[in-house]
PDB file of N, CA and C in Angstrom:
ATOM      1  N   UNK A   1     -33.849  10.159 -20.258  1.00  0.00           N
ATOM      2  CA  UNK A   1     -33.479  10.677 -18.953  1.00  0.00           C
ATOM      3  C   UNK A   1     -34.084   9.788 -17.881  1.00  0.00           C
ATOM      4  N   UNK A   2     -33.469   9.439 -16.893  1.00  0.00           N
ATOM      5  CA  UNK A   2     -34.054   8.823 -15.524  1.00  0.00           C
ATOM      6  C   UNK A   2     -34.935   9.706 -15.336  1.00  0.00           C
ATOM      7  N   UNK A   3     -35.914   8.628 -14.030  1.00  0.00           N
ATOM      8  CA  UNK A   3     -36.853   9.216 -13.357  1.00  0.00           C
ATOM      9  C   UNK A   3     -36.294   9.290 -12.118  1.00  0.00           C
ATOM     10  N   UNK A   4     -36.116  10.671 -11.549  1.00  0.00           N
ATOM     11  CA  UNK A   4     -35.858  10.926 -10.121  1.00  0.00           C
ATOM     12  C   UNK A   4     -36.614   9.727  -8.699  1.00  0.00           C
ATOM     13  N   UNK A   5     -35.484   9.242  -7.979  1.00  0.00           N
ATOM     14  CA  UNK A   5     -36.135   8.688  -7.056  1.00  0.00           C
ATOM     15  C   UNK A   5     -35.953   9.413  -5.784  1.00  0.00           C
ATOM     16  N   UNK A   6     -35.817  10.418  -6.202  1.00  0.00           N
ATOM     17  CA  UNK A   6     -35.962  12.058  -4.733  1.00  0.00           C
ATOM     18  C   UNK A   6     -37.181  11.230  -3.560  1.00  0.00           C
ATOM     19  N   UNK A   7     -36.640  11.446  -2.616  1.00  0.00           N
ATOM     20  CA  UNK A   7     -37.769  11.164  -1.654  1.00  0.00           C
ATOM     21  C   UNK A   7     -37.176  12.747  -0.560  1.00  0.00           C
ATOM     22  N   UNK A   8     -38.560  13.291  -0.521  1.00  0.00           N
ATOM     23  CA  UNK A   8     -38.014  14.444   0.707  1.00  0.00           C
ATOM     24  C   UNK A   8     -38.587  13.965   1.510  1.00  0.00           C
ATOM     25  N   UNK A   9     -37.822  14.503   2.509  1.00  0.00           N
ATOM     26  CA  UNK A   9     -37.334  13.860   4.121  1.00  0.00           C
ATOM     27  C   UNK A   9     -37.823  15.652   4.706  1.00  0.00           C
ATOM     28  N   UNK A  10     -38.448  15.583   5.805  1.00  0.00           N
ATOM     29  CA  UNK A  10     -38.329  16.651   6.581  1.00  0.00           C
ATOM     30  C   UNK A  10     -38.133  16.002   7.853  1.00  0.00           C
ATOM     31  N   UNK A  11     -37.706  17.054   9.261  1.00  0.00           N
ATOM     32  CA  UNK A  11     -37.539  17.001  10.095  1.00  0.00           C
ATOM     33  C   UNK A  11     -38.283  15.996  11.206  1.00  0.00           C
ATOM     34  N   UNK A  12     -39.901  16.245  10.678  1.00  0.00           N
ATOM     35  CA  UNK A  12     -40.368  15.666  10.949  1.00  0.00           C
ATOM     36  C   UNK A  12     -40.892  13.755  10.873  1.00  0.00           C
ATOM     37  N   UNK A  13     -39.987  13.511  10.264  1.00  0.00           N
ATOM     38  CA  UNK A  13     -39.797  12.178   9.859  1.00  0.00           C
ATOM     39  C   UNK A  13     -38.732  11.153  10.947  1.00  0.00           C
ATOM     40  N   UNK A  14     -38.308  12.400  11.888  1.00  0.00           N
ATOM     41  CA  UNK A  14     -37.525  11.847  12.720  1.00  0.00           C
ATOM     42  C   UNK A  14     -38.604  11.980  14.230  1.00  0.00           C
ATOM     43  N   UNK A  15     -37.832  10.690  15.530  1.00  0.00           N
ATOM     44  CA  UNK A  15     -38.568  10.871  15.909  1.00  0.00           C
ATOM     45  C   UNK A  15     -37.439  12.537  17.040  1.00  0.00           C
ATOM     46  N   UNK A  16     -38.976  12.787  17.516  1.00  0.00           N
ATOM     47  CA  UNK A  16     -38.541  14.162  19.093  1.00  0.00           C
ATOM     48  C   UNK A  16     -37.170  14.061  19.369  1.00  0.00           C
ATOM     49  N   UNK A  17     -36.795  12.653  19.946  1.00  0.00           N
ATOM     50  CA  UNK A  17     -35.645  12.345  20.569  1.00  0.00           C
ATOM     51  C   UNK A  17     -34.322  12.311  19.659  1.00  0.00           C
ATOM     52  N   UNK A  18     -34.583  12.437  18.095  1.00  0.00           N
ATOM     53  CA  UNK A  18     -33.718  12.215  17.565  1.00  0.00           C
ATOM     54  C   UNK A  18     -32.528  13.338  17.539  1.00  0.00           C
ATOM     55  N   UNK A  19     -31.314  13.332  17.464  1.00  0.00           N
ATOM     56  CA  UNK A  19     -30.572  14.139  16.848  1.00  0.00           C
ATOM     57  C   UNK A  19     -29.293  14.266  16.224  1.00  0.00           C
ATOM     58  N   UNK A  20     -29.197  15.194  15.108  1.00  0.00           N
ATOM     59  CA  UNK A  20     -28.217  15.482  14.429  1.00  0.00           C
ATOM     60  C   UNK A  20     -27.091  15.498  14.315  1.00  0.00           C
ATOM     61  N   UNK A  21     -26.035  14.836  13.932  1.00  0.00           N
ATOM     62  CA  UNK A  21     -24.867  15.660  14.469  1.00  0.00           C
ATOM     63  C   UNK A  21     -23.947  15.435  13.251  1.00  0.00           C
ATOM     64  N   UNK A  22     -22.712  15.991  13.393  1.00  0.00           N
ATOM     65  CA  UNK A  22     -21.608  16.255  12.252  1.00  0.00           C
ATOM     66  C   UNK A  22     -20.043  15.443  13.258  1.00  0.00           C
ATOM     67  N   UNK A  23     -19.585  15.105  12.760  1.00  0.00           N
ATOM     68  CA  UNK A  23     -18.257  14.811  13.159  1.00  0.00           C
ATOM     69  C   UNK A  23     -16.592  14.829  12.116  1.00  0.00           C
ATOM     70  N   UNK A  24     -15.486  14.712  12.870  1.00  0.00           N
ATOM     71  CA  UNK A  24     -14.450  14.975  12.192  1.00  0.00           C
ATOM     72  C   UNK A  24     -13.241  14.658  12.955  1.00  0.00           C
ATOM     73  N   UNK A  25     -12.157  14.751  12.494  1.00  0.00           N
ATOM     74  CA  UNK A  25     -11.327  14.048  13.222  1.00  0.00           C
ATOM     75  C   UNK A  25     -10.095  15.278  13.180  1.00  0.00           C
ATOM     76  N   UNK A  26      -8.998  14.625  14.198  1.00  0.00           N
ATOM     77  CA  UNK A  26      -7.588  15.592  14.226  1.00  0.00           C
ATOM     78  C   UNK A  26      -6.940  15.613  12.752  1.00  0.00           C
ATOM     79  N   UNK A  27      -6.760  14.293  11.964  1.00  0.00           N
ATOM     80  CA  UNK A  27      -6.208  13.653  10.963  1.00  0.00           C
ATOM     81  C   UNK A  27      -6.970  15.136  10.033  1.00  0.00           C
ATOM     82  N   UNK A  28      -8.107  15.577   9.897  1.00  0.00           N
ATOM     83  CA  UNK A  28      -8.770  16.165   8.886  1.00  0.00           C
ATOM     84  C   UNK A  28      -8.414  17.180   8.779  1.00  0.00           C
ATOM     85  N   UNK A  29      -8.314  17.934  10.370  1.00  0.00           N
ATOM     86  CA  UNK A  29      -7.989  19.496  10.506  1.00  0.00           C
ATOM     87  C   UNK A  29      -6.569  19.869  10.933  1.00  0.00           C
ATOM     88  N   UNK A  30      -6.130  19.311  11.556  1.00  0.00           N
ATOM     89  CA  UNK A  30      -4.714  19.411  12.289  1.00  0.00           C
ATOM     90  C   UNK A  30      -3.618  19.655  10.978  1.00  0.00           C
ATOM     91  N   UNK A  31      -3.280  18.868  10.408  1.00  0.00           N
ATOM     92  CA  UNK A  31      -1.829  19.113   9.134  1.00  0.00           C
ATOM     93  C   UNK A  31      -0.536  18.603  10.575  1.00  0.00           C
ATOM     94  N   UNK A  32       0.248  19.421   9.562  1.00  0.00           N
ATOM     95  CA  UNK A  32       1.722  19.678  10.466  1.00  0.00           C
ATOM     96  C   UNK A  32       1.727  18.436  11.152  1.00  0.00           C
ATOM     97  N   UNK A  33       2.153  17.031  10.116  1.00  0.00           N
ATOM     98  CA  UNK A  33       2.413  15.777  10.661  1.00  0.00           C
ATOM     99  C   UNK A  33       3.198  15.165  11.292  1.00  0.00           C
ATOM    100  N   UNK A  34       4.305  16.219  11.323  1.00  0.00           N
ATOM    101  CA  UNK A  34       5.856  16.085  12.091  1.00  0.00           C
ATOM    102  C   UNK A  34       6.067  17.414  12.233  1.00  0.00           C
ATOM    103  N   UNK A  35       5.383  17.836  13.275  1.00  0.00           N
ATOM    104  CA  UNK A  35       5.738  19.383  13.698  1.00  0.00           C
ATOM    105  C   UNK A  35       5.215  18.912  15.300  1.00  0.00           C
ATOM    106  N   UNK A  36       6.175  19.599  16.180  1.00  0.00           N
ATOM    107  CA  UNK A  36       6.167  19.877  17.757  1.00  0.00           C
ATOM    108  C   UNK A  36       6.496  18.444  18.847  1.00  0.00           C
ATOM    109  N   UNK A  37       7.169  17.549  17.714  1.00  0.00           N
ATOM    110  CA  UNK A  37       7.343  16.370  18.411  1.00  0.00           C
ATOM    111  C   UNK A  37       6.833  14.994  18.342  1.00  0.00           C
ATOM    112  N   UNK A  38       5.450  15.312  17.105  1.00  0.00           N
ATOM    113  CA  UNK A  38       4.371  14.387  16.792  1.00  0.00           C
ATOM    114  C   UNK A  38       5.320  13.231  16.598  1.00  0.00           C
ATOM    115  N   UNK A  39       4.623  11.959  16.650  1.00  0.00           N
ATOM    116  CA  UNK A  39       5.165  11.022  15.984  1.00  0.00           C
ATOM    117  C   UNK A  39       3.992  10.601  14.595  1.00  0.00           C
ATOM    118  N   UNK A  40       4.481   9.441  13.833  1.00  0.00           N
ATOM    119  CA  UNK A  40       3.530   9.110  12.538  1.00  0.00           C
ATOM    120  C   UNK A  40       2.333   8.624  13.526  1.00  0.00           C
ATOM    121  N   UNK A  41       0.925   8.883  12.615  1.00  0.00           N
ATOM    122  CA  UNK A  41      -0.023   8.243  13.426  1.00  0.00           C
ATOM    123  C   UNK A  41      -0.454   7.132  12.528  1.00  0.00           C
ATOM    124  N   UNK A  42      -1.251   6.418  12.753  1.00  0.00           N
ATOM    125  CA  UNK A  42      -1.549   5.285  11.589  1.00  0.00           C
ATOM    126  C   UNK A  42      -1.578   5.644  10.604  1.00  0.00           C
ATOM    127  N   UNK A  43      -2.762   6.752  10.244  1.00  0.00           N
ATOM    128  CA  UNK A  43      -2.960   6.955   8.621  1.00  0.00           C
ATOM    129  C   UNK A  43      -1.744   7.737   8.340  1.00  0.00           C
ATOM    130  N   UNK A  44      -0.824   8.443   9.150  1.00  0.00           N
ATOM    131  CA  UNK A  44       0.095   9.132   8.119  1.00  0.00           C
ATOM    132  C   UNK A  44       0.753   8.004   7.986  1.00  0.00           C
ATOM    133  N   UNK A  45       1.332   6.835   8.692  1.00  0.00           N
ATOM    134  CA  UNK A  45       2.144   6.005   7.723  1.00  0.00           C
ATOM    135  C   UNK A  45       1.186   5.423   6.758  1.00  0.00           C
ATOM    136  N   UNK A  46      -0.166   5.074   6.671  1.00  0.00           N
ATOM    137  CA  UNK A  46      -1.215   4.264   5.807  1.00  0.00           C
ATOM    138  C   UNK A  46      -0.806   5.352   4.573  1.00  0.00           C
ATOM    139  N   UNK A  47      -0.845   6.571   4.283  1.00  0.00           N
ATOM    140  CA  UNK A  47      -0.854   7.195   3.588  1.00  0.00           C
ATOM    141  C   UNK A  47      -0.014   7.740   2.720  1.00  0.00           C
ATOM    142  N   UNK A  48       1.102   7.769   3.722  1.00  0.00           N
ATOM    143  CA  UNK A  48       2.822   7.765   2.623  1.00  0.00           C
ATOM    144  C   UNK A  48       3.632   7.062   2.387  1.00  0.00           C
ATOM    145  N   UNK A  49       3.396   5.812   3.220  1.00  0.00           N
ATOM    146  CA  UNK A  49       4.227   4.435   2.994  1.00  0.00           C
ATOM    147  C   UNK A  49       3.658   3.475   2.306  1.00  0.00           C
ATOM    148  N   UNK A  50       2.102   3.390   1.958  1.00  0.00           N
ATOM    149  CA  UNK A  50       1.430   2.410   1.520  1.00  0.00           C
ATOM    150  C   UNK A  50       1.144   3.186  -0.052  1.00  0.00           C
ATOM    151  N   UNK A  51       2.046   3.442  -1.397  1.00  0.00           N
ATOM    152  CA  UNK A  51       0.933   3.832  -2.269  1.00  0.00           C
ATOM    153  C   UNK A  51       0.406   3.085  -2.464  1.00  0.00           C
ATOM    154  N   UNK A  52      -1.241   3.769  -2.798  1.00  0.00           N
ATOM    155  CA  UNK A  52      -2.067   3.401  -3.530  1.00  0.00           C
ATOM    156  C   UNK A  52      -3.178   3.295  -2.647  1.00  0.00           C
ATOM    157  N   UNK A  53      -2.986   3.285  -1.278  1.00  0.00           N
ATOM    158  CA  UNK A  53      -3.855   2.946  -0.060  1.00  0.00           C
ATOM    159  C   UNK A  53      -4.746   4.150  -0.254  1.00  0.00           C
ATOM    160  N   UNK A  54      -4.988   5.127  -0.316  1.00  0.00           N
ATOM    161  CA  UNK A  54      -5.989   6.027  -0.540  1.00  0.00           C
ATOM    162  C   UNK A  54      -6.482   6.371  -2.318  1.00  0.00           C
ATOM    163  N   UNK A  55      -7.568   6.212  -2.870  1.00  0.00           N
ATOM    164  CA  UNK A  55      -7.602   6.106  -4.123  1.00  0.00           C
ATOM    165  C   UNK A  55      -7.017   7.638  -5.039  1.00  0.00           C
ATOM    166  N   UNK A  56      -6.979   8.636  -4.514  1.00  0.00           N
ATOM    167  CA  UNK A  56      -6.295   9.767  -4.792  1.00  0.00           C
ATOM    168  C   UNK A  56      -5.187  10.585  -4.286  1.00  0.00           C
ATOM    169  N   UNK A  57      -4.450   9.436  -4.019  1.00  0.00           N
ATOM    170  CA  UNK A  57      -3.324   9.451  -3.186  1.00  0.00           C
ATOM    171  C   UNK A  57      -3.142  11.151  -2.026  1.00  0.00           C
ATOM    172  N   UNK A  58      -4.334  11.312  -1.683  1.00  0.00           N
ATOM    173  CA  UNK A  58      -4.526  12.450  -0.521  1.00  0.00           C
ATOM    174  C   UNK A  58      -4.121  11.881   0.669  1.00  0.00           C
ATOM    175  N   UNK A  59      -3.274  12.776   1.598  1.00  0.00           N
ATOM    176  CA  UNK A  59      -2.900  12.179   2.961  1.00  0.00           C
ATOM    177  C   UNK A  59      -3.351  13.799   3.759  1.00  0.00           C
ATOM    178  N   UNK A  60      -3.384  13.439   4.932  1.00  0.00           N
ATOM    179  CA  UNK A  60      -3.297  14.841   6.221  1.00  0.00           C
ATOM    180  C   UNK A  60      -2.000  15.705   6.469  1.00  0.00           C
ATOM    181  N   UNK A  61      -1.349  15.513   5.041  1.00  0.00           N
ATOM    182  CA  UNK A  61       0.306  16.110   6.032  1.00  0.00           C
ATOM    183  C   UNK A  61       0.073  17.458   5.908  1.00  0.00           C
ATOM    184  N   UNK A  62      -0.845  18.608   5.196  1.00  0.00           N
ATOM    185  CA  UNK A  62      -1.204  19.754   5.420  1.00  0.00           C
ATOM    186  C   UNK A  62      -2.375  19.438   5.845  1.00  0.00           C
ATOM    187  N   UNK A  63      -3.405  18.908   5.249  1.00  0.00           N
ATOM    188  CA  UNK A  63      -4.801  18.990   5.854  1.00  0.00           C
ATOM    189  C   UNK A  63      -5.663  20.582   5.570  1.00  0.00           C
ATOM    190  N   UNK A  64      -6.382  20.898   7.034  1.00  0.00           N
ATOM    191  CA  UNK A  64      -6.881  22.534   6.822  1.00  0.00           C
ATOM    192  C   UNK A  64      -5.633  23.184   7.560  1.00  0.00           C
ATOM    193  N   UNK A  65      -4.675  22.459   8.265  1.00  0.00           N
ATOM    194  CA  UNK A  65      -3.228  23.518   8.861  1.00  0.00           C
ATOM    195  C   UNK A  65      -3.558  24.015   9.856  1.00  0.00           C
ATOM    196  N   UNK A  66      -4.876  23.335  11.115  1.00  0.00           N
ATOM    197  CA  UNK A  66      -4.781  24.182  12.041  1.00  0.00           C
ATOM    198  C   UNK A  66      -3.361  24.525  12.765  1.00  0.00           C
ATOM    199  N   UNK A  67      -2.903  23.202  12.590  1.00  0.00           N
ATOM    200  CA  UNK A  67      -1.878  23.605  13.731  1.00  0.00           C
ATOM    201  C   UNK A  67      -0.902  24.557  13.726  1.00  0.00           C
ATOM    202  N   UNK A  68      -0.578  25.047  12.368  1.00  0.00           N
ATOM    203  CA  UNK A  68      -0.304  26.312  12.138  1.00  0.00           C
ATOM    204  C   UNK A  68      -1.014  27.826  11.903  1.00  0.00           C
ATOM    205  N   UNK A  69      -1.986  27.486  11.176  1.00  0.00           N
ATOM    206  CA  UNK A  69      -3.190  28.730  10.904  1.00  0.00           C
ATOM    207  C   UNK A  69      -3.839  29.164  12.791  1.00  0.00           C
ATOM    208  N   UNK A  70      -3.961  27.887  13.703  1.00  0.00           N
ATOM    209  CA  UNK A  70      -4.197  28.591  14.737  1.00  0.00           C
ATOM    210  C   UNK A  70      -3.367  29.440  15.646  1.00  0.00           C
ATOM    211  N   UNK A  71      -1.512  29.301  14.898  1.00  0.00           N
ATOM    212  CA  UNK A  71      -0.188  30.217  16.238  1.00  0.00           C
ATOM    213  C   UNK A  71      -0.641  31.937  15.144  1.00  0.00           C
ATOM    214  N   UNK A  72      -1.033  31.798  13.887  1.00  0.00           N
ATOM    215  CA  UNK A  72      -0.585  32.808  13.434  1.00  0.00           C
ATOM    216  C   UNK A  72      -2.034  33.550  13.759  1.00  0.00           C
ATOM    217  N   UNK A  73      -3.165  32.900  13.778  1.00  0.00           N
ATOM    218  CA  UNK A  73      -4.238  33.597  14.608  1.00  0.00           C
ATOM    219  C   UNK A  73      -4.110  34.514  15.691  1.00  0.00           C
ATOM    220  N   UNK A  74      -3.656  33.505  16.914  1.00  0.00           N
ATOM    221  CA  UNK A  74      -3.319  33.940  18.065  1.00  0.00           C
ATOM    222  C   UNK A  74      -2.106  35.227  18.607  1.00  0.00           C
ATOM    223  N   UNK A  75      -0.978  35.454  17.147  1.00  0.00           N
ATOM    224  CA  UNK A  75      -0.410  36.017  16.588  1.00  0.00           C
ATOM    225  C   UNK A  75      -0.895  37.404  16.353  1.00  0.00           C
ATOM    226  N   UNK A  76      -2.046  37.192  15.860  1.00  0.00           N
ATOM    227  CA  UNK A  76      -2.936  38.284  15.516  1.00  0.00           C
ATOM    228  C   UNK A  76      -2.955  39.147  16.150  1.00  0.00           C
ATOM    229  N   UNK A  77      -4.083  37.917  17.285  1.00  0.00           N
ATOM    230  CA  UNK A  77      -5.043  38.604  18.546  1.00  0.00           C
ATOM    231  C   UNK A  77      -4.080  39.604  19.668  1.00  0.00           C
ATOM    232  N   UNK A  78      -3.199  38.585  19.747  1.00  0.00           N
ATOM    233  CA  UNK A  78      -2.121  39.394  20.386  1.00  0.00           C
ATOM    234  C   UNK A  78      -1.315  40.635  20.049  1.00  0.00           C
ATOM    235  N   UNK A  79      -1.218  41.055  18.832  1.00  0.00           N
ATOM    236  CA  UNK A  79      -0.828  41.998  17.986  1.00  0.00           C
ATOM    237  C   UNK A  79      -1.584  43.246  17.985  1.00  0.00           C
ATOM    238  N   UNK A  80      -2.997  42.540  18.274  1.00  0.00           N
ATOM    239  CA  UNK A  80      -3.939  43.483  18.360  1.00  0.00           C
ATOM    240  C   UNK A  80      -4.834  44.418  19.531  1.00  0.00           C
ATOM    241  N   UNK A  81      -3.846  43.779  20.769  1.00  0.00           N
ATOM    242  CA  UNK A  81      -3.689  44.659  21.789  1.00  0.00           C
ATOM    243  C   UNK A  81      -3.415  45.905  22.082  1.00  0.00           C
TER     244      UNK A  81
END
């Protein structure tokens, strides 16, 4: 078995000023790649015109579906008046 080269890190290893952050893009969350007028954006043509260009041939054309999961939300809210 290997020997772990774990090094823990705490907070404090950073300096005061430092900070955190997370990021993400439209491509990740959005879906609905030709819905409301869109045109292709780079990666959707990189992604369905180029096989092989992504190693598991995954593209954004559903994604997480906000752009639908957020009308049927709002759908909701409104319903729920």
């Amino acid at each position: 078995m290997c020997e772990s080269n774990k090094i823990d890190i705490t907070r404090r290893a950073f300096g005061g000023d430092f900070s955190f952050g997370a990021a993400t893009s439209a491509y990740q969350i959005e879906g609905a790649w030709n819905a409301g007028g869109k045109g292709m954006s780079n990666w959707d043509y990189f992604t369905q015109m180029k096989p092989g260009g992504v190693a598991d041939a995954s593209n954004g054309c559903v994604a997480v579906d906000h752009y639908n999961m957020f009308k049927v939300y709002m759908l909701q809210q409104f319903s729920a008046l």
